[in-house]
C-alpha atoms as a PDB file:
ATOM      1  CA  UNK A   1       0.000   0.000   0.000  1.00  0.00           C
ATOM      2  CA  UNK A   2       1.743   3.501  -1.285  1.00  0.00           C
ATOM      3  CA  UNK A   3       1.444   5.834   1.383  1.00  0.00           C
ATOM      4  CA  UNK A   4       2.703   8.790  -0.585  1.00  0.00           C
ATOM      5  CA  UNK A   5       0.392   9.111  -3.538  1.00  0.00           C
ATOM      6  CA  UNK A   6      -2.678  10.818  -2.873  1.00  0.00           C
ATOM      7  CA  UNK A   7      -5.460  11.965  -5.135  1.00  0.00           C
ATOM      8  CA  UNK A   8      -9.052  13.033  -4.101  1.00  0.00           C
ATOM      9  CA  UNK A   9     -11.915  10.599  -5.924  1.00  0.00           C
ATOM     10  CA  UNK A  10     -13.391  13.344  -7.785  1.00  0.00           C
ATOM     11  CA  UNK A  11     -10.208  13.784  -9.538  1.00  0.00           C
ATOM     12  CA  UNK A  12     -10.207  10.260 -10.325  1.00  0.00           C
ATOM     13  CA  UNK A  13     -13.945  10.696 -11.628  1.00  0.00           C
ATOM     14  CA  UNK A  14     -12.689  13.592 -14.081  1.00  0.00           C
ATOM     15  CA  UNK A  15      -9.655  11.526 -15.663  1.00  0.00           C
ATOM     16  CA  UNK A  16     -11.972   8.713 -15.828  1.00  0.00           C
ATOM     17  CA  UNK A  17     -14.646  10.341 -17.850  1.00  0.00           C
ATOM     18  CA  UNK A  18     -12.097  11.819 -19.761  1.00  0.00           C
ATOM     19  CA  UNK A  19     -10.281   8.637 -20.522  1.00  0.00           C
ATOM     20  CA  UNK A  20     -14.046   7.335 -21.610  1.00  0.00           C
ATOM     21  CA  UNK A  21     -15.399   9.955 -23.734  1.00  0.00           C
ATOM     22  CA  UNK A  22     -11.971   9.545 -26.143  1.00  0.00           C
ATOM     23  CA  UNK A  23     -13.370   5.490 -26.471  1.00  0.00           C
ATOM     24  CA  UNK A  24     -17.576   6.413 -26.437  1.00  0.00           C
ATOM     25  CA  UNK A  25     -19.151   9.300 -28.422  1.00  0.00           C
ATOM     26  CA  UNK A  26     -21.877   8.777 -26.607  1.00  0.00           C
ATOM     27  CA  UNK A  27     -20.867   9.954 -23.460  1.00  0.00           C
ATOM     28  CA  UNK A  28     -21.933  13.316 -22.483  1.00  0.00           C
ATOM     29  CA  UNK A  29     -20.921  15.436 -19.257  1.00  0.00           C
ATOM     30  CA  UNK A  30     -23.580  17.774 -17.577  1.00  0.00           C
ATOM     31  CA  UNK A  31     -22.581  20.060 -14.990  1.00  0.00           C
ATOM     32  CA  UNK A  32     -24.374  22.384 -12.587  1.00  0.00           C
ATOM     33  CA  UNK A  33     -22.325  25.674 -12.226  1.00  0.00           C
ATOM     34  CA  UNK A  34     -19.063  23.571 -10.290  1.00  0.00           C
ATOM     35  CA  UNK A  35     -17.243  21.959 -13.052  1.00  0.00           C
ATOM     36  CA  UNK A  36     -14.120  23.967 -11.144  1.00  0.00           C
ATOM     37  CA  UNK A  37     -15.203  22.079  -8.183  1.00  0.00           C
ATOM     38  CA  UNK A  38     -16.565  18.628  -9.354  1.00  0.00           C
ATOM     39  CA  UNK A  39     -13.652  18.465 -11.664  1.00  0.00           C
ATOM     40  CA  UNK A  40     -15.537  17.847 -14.914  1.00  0.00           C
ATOM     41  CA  UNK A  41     -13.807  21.247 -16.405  1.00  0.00           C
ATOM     42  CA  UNK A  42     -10.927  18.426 -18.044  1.00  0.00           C
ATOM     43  CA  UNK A  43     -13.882  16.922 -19.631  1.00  0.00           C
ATOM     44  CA  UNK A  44     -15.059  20.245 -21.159  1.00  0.00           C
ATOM     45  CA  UNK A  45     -11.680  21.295 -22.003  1.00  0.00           C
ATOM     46  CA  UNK A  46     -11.342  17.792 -23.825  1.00  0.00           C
ATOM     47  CA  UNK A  47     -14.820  17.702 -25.470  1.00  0.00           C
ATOM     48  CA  UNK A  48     -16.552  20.876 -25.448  1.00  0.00           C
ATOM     49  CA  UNK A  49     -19.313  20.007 -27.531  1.00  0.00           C
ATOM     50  CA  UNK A  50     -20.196  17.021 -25.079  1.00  0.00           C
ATOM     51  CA  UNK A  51     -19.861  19.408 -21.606  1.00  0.00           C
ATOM     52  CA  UNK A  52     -23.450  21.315 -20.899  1.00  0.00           C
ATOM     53  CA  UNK A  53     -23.280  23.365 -18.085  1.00  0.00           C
ATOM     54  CA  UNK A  54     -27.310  23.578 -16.581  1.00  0.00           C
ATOM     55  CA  UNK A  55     -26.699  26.246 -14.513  1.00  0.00           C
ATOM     56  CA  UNK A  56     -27.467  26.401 -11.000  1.00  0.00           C
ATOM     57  CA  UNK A  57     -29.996  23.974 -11.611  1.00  0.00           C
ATOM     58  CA  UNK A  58     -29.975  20.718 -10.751  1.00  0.00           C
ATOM     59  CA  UNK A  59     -32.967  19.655 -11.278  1.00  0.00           C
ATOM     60  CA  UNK A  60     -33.403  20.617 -14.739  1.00  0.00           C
ATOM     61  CA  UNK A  61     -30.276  19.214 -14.737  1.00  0.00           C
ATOM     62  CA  UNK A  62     -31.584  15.451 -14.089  1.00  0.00           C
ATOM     63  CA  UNK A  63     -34.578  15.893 -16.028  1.00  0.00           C
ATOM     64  CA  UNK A  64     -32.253  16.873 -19.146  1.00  0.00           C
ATOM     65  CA  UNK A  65     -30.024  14.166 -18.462  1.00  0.00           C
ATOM     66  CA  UNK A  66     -32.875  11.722 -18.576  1.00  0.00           C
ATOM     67  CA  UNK A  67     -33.950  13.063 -21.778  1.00  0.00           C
ATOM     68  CA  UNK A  68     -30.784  12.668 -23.182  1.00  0.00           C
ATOM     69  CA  UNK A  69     -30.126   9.119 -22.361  1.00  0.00           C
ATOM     70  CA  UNK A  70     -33.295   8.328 -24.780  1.00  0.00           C
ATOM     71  CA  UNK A  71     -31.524   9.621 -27.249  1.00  0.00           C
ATOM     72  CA  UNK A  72     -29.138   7.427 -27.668  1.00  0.00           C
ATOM     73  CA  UNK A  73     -26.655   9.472 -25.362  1.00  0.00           C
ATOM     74  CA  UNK A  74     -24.724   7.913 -21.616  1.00  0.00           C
ATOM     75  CA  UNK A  75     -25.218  11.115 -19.606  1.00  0.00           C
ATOM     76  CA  UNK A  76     -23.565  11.243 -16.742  1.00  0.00           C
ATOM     77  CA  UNK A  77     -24.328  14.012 -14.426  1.00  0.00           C
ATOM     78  CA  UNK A  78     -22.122  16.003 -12.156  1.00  0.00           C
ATOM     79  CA  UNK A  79     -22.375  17.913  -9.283  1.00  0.00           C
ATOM     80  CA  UNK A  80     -21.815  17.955  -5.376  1.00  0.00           C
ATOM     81  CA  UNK A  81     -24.131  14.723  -3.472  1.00  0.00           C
ATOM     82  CA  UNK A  82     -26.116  17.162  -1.175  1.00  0.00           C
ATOM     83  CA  UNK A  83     -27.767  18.610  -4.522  1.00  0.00           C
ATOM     84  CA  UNK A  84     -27.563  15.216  -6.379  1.00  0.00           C
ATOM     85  CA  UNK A  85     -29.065  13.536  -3.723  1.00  0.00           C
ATOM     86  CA  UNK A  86     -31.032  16.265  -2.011  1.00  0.00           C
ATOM     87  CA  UNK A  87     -32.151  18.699  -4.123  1.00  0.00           C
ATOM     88  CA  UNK A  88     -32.908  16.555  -7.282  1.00  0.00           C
ATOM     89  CA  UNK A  89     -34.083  13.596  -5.402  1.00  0.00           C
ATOM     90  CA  UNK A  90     -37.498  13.650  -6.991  1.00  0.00           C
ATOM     91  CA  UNK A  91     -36.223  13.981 -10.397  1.00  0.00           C
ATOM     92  CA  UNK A  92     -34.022  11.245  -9.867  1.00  0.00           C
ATOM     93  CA  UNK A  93     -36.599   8.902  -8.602  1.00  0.00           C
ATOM     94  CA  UNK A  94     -39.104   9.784 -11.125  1.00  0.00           C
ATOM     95  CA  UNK A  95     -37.475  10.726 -14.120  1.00  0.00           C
ATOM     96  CA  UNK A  96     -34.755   8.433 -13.633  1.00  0.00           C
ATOM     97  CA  UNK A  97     -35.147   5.244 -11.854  1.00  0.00           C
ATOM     98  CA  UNK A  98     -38.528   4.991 -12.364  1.00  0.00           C
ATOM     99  CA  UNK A  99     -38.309   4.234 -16.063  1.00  0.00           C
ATOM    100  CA  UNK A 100     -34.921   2.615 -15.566  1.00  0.00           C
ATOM    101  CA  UNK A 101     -32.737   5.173 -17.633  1.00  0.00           C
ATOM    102  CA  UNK A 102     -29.538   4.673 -18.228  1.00  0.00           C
ATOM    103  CA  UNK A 103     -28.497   7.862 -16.363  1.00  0.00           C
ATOM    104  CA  UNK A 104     -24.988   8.250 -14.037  1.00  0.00           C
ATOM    105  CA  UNK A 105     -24.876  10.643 -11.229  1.00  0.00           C
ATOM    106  CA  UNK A 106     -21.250  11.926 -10.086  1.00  0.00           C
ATOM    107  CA  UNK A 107     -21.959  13.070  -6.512  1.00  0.00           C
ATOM    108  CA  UNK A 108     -18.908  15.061  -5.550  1.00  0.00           C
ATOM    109  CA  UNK A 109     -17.838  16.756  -2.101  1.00  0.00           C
ATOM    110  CA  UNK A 110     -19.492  13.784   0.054  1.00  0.00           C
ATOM    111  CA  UNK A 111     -19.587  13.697   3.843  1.00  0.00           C
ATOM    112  CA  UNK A 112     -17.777  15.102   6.712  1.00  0.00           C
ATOM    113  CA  UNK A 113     -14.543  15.860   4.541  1.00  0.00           C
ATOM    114  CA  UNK A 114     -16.397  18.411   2.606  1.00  0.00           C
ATOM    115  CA  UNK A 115     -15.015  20.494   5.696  1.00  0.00           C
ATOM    116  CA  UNK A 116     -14.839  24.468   5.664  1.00  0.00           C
ATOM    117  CA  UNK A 117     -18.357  24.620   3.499  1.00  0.00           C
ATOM    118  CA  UNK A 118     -20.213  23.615   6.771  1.00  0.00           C
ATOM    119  CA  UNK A 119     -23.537  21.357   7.509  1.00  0.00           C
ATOM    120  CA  UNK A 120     -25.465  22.251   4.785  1.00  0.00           C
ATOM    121  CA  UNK A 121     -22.710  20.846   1.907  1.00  0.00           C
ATOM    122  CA  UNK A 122     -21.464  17.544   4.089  1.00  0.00           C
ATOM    123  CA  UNK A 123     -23.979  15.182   2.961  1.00  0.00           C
ATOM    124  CA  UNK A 124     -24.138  12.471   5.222  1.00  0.00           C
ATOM    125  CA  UNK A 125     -27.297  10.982   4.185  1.00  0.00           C
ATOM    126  CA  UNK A 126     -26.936  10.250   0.171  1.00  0.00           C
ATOM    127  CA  UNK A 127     -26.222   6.364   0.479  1.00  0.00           C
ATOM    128  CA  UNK A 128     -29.087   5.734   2.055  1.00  0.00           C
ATOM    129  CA  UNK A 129     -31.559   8.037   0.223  1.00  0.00           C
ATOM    130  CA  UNK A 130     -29.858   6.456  -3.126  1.00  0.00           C
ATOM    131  CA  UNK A 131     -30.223   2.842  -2.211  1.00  0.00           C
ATOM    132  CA  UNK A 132     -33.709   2.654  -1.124  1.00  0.00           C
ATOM    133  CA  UNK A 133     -34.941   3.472  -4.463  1.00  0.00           C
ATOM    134  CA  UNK A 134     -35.586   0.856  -7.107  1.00  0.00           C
ATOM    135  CA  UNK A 135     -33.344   0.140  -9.554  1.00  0.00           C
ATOM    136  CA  UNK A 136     -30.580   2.186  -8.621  1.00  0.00           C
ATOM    137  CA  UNK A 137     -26.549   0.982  -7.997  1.00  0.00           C
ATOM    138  CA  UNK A 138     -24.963   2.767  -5.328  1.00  0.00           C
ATOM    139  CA  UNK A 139     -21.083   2.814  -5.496  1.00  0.00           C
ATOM    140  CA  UNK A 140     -18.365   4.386  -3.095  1.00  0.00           C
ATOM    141  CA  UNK A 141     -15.044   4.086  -3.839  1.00  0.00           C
ATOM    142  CA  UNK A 142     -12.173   4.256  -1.718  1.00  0.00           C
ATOM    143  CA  UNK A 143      -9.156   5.438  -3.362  1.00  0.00           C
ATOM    144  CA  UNK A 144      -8.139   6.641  -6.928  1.00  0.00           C
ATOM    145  CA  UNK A 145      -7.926   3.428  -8.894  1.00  0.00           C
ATOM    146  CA  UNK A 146     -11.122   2.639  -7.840  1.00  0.00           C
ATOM    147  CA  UNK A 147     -12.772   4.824  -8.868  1.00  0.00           C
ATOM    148  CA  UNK A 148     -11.797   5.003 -12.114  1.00  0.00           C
ATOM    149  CA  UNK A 149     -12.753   1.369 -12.241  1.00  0.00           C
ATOM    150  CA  UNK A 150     -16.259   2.245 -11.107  1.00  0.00           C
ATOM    151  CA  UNK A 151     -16.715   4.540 -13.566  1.00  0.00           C
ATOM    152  CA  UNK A 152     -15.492   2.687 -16.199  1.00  0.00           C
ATOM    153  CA  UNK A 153     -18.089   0.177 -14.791  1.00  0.00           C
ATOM    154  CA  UNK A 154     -20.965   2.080 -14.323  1.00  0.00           C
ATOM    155  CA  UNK A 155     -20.503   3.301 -17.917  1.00  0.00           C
ATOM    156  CA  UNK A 156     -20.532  -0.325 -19.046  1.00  0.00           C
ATOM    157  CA  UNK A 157     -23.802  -1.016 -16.670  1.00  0.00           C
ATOM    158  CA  UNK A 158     -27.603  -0.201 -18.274  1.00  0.00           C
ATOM    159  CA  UNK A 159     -28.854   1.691 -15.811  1.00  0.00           C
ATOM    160  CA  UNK A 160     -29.074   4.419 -13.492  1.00  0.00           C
ATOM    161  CA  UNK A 161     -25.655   4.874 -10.810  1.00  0.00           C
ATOM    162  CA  UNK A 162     -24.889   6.719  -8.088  1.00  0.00           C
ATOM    163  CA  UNK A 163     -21.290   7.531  -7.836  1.00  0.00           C
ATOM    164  CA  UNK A 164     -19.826   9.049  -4.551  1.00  0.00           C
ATOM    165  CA  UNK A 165     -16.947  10.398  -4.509  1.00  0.00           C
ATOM    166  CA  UNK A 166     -14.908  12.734  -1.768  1.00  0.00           C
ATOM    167  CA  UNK A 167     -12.952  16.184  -2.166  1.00  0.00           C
ATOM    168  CA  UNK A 168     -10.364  15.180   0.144  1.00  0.00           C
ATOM    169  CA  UNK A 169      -7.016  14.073  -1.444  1.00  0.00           C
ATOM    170  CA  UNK A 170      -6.920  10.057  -0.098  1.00  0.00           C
ATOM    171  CA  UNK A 171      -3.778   7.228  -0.208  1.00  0.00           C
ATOM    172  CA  UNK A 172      -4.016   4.891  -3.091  1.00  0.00           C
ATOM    173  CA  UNK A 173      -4.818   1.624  -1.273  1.00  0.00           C
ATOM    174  CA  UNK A 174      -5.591  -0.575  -4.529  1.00  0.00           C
ATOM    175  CA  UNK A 175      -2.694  -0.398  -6.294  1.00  0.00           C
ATOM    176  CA  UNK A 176      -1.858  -4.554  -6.247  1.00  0.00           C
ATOM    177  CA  UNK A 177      -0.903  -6.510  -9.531  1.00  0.00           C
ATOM    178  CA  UNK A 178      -4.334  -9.091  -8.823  1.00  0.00           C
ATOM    179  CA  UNK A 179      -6.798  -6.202  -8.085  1.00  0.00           C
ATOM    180  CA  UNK A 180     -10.022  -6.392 -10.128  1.00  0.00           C
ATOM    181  CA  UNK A 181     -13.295  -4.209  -9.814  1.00  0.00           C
ATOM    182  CA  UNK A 182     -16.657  -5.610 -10.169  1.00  0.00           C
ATOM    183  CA  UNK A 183     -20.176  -4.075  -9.104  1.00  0.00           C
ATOM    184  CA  UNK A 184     -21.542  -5.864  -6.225  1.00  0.00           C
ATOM    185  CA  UNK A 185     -18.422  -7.411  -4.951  1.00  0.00           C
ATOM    186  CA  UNK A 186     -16.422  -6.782  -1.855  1.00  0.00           C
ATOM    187  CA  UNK A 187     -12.611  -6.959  -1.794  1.00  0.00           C
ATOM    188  CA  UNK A 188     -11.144  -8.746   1.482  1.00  0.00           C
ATOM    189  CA  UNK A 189      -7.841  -6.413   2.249  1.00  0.00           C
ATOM    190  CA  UNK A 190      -6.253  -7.860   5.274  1.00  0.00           C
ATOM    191  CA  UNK A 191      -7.566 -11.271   6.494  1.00  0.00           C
ATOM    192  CA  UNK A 192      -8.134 -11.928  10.629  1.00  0.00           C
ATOM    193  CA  UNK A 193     -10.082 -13.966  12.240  1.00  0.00           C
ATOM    194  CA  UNK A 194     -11.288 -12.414  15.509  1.00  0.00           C
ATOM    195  CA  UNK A 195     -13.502  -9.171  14.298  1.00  0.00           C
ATOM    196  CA  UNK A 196     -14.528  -8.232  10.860  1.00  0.00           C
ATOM    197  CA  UNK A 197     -14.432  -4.454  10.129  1.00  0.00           C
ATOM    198  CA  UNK A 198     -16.821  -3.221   6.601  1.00  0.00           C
ATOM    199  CA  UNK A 199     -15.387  -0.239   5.501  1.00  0.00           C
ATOM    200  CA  UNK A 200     -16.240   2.221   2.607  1.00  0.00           C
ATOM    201  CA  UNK A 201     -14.679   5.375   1.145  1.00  0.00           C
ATOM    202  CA  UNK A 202     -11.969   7.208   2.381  1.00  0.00           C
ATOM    203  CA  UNK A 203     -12.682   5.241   5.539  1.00  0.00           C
ATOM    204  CA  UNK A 204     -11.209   1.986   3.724  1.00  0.00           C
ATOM    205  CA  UNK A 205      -7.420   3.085   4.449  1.00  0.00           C
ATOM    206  CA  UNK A 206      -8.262   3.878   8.471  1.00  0.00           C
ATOM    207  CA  UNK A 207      -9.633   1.033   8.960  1.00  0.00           C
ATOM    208  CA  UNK A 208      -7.076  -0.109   7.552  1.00  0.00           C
ATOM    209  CA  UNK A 209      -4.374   1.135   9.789  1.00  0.00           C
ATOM    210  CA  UNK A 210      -7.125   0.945  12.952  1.00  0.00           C
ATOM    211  CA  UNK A 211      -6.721  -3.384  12.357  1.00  0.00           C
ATOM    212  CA  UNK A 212      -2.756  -2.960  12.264  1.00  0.00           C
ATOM    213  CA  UNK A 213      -3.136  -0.835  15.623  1.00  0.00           C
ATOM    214  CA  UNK A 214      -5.776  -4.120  17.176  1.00  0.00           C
ATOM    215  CA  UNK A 215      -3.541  -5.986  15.897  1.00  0.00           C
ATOM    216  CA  UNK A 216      -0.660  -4.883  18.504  1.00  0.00           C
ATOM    217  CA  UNK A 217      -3.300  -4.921  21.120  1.00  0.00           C
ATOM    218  CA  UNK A 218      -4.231  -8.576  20.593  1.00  0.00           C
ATOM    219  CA  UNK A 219      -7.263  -8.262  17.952  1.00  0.00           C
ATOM    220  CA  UNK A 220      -6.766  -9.961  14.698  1.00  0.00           C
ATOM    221  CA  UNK A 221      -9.094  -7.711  12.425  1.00  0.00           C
ATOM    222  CA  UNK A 222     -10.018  -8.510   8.824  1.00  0.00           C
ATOM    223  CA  UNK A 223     -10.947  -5.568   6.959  1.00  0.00           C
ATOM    224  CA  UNK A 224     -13.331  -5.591   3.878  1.00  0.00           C
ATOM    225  CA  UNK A 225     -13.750  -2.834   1.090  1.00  0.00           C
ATOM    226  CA  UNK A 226     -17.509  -3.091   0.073  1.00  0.00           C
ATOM    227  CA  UNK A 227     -17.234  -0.432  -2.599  1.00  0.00           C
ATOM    228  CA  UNK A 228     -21.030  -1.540  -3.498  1.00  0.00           C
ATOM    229  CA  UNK A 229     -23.637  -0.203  -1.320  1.00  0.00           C
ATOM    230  CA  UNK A 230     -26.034  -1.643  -3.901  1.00  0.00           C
ATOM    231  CA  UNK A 231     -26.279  -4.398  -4.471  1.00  0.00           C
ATOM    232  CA  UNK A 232     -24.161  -5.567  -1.685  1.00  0.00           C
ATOM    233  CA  UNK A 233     -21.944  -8.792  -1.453  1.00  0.00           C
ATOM    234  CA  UNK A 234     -24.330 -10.659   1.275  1.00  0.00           C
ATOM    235  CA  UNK A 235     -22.602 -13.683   0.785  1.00  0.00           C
ATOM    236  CA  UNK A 236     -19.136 -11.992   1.995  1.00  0.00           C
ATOM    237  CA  UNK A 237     -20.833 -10.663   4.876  1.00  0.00           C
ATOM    238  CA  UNK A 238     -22.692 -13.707   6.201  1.00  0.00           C
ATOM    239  CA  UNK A 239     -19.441 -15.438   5.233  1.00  0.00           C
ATOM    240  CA  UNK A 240     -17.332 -12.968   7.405  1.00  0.00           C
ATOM    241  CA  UNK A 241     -20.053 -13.032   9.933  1.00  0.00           C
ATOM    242  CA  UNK A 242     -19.993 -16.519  11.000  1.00  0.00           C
ATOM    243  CA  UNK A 243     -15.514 -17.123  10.592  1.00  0.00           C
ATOM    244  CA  UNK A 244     -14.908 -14.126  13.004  1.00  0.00           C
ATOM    245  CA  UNK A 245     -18.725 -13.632  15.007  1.00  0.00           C
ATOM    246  CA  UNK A 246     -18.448  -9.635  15.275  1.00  0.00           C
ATOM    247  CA  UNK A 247     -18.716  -7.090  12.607  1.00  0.00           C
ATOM    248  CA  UNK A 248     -17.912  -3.364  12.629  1.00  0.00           C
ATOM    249  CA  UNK A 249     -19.089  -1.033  10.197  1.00  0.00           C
ATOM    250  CA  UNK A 250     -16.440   2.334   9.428  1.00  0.00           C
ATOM    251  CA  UNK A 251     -18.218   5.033   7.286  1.00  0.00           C
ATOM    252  CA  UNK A 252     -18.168   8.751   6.682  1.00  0.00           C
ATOM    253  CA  UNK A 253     -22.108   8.820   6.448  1.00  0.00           C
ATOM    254  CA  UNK A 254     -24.817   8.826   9.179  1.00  0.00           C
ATOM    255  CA  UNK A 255     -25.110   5.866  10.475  1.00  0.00           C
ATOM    256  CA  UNK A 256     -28.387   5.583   9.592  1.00  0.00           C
ATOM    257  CA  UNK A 257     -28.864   4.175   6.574  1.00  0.00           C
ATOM    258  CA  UNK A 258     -25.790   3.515   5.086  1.00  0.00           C
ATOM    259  CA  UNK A 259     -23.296   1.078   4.978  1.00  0.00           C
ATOM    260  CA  UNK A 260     -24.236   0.246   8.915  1.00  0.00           C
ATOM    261  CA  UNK A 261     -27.758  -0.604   7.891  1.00  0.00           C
ATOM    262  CA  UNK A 262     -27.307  -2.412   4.926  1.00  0.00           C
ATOM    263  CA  UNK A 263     -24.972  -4.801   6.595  1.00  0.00           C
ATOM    264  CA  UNK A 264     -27.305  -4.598   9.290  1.00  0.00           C
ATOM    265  CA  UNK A 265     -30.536  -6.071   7.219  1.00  0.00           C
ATOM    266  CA  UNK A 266     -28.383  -8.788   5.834  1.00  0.00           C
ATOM    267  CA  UNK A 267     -26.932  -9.870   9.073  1.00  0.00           C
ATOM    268  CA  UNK A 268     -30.507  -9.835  10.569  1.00  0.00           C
ATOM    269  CA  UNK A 269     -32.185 -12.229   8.747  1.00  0.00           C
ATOM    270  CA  UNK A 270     -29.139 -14.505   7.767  1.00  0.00           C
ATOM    271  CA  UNK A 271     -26.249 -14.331  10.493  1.00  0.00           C
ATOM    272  CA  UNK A 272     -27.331 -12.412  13.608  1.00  0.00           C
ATOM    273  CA  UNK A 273     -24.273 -11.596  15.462  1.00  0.00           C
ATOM    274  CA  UNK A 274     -22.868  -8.679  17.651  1.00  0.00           C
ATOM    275  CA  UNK A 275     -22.491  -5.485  15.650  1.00  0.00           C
ATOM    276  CA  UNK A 276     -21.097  -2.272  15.728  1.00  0.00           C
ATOM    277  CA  UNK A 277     -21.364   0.825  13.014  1.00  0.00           C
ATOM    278  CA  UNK A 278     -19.077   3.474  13.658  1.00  0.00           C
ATOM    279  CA  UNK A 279     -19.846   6.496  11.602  1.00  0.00           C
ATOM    280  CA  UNK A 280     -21.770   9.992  11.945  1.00  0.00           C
ATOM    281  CA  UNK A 281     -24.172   9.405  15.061  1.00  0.00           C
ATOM    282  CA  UNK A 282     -27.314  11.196  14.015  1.00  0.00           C
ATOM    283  CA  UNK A 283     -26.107  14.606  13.797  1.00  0.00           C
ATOM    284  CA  UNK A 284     -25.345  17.464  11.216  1.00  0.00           C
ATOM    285  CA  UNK A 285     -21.481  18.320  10.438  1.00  0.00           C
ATOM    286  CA  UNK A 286     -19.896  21.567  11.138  1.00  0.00           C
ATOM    287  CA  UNK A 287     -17.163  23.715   9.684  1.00  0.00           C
ATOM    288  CA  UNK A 288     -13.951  23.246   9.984  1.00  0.00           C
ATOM    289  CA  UNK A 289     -10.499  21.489   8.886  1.00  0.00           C
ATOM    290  CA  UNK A 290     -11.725  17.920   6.714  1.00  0.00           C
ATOM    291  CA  UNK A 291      -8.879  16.401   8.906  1.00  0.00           C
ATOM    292  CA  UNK A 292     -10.018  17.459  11.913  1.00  0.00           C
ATOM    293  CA  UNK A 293     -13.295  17.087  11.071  1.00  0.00           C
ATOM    294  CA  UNK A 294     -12.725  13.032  10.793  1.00  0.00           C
ATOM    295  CA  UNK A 295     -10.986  13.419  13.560  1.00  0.00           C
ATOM    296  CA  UNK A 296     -13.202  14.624  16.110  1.00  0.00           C
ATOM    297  CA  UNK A 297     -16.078  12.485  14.908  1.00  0.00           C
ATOM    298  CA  UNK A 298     -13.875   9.592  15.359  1.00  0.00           C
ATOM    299  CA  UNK A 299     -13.177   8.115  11.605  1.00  0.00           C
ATOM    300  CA  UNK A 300      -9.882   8.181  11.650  1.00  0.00           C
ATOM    301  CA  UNK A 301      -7.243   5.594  12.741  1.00  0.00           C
ATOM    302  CA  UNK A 302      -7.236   6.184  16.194  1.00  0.00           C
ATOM    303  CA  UNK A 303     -10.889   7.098  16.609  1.00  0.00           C
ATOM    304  CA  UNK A 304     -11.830   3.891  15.125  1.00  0.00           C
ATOM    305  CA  UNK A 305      -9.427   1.744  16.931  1.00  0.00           C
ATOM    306  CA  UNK A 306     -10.429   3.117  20.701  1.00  0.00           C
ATOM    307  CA  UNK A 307     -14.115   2.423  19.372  1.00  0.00           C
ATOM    308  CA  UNK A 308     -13.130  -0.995  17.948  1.00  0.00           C
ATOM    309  CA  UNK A 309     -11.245  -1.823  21.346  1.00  0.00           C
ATOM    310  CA  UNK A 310     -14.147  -0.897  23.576  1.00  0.00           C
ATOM    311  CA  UNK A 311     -16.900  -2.593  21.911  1.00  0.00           C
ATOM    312  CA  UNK A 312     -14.615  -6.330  22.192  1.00  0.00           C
ATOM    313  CA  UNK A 313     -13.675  -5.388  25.418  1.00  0.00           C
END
């Protein structure tokens, strides 16, 4: 794992789509007034006729995106998740999902890391609004290469998918010879056989270093990357579930909802077992540094470690 190289997953989103729309004609980029921000302004730069900028918007935005994709057209559309999510929600249920178009959203600036732009921008509610509607994929990936994989995939999949991806700069975690990306699929990155911790995001590489810190105290962790909140790899879980009999859940979303509760409903009804989901508790962000930020509600390294340590204990 390359400590060193960092690059925030809405970069990786950018270079993705770029790398795309030189293969696929078809692919077409809108934006809603932040291609500076969401990173889409390579895109435009590299295919100006396939950029459309909606404006503050969004929307109009979705509803011209799901226009377009009858047309013949892969539109994926591009803006930060508290307006993807929030503000266009109807549109995307409706206008999207509903008639199963194959529409992409690229939510940007997700959770807690959003930092400085305060409560209202940290979404930490867009997994779970996404997955409960019908039809949809819900993907968040945890480092650069992943992403670009899982945009490169969702292009590939018929359908509407969501996309998350973070504005803080994160360490490449997936950068081994044998990795491979596939919708729906969790990746096992360290095994262990006493706890099982679920991570996604930018919370992937501190849970990462939280099992090497267990592991010092006595705890041998296994840490899973379910980059696929939708559909989710059950049979990994359950699997995980009964070899180590705990499971903790690390995300940078409410923990309502999310990753937490869709482990949660599989382990339920196929492995019930102790459980703990360590991620925002029910509360709205604040401003401030994105490092402190994850700090102070506990999703990084150390947070998750003393939390890890007390629920075994």
């Amino acid at each position: 794992m390359s400590e060193v190289r960092k690059i925030a997953t809405r970069e990786s989103y950018a270079n993705a789509l770029v790398e795309l729309g030189k293969e696929h004609d078809d692919l077409v980029v809108l934006d809603a007034d932040l291609a500076a921000a969401t990173k889409t302004c390579v895109f435009k730069k590299a295919f100006p006729q396939r950029h459309i900028d909606c404006g503050i918007a969004e929307a109009n935005m979705t509803g011209i995106a799901a226009g377009m994709s009858t047309c013949g057209y892969v539109p994926f559309i591009s803006t930060f998740a508290m307006f993807a999510a929030g503000r266009s929600y109807e549109q995307v249920r409706n206008s999207i999902c509903y008639p199963h178009l194959n529409v992409k959203i690229g939510a940007t600036h997700a959770g807690i890391s959003v930092g400085e732009d305060g409560a209202t921008h940290q979404c930490n509610e867009d997994l779970a609004l996404m997955r409960v509607i019908p039809n949809m994929t819900v993907i968040s990936p945890s480092d650069n290469i992943e992403a670009r994989a899982a945009v490169k995939a969702a292009y590939e999949l018929d359908g509407p998918v969501y996309l998350r991806f973070g504005r803080l700069a994160t360490p490449i975690i997936n950068d081994s010879v044998d990795y491979q990306f596939e919708i729906g699929k969790g990746v096992i990155l360290r095994d262990g056989k006493d706890i099982t911790i679920i991570a996604t995001g930018l919370c992937v590489v501190e849970a990462l270093e939280a099992a090497n810190k267990l592991e010092v105290y006595g705890i041998n962790a296994r840490v899973i990357n379910i980059h696929t909140i939708k559909p989710i790899d059950e049979d990994l879980i359950v699997k995980a579930a009964e070899e180590t009999g705990k499971i903790i859940t690390v995300e940078e979303h409410s923990v309502i909802g999310g990753l937490g509760g869709a482990v949660a409903e599989v382990l339920v009804e196929k492995c019930p077992i102790k459980m703990l989901r360590i991620g925002i508790n029910d509360v709205f962000g604040e401003s401030g540094p994105a490092d402190l930020l994850i700090k102070k509600y506990g999703l990084d390294a150390q947070g998750i470690y003393e939390k890890i340590k007390k629920f075994v204990d």
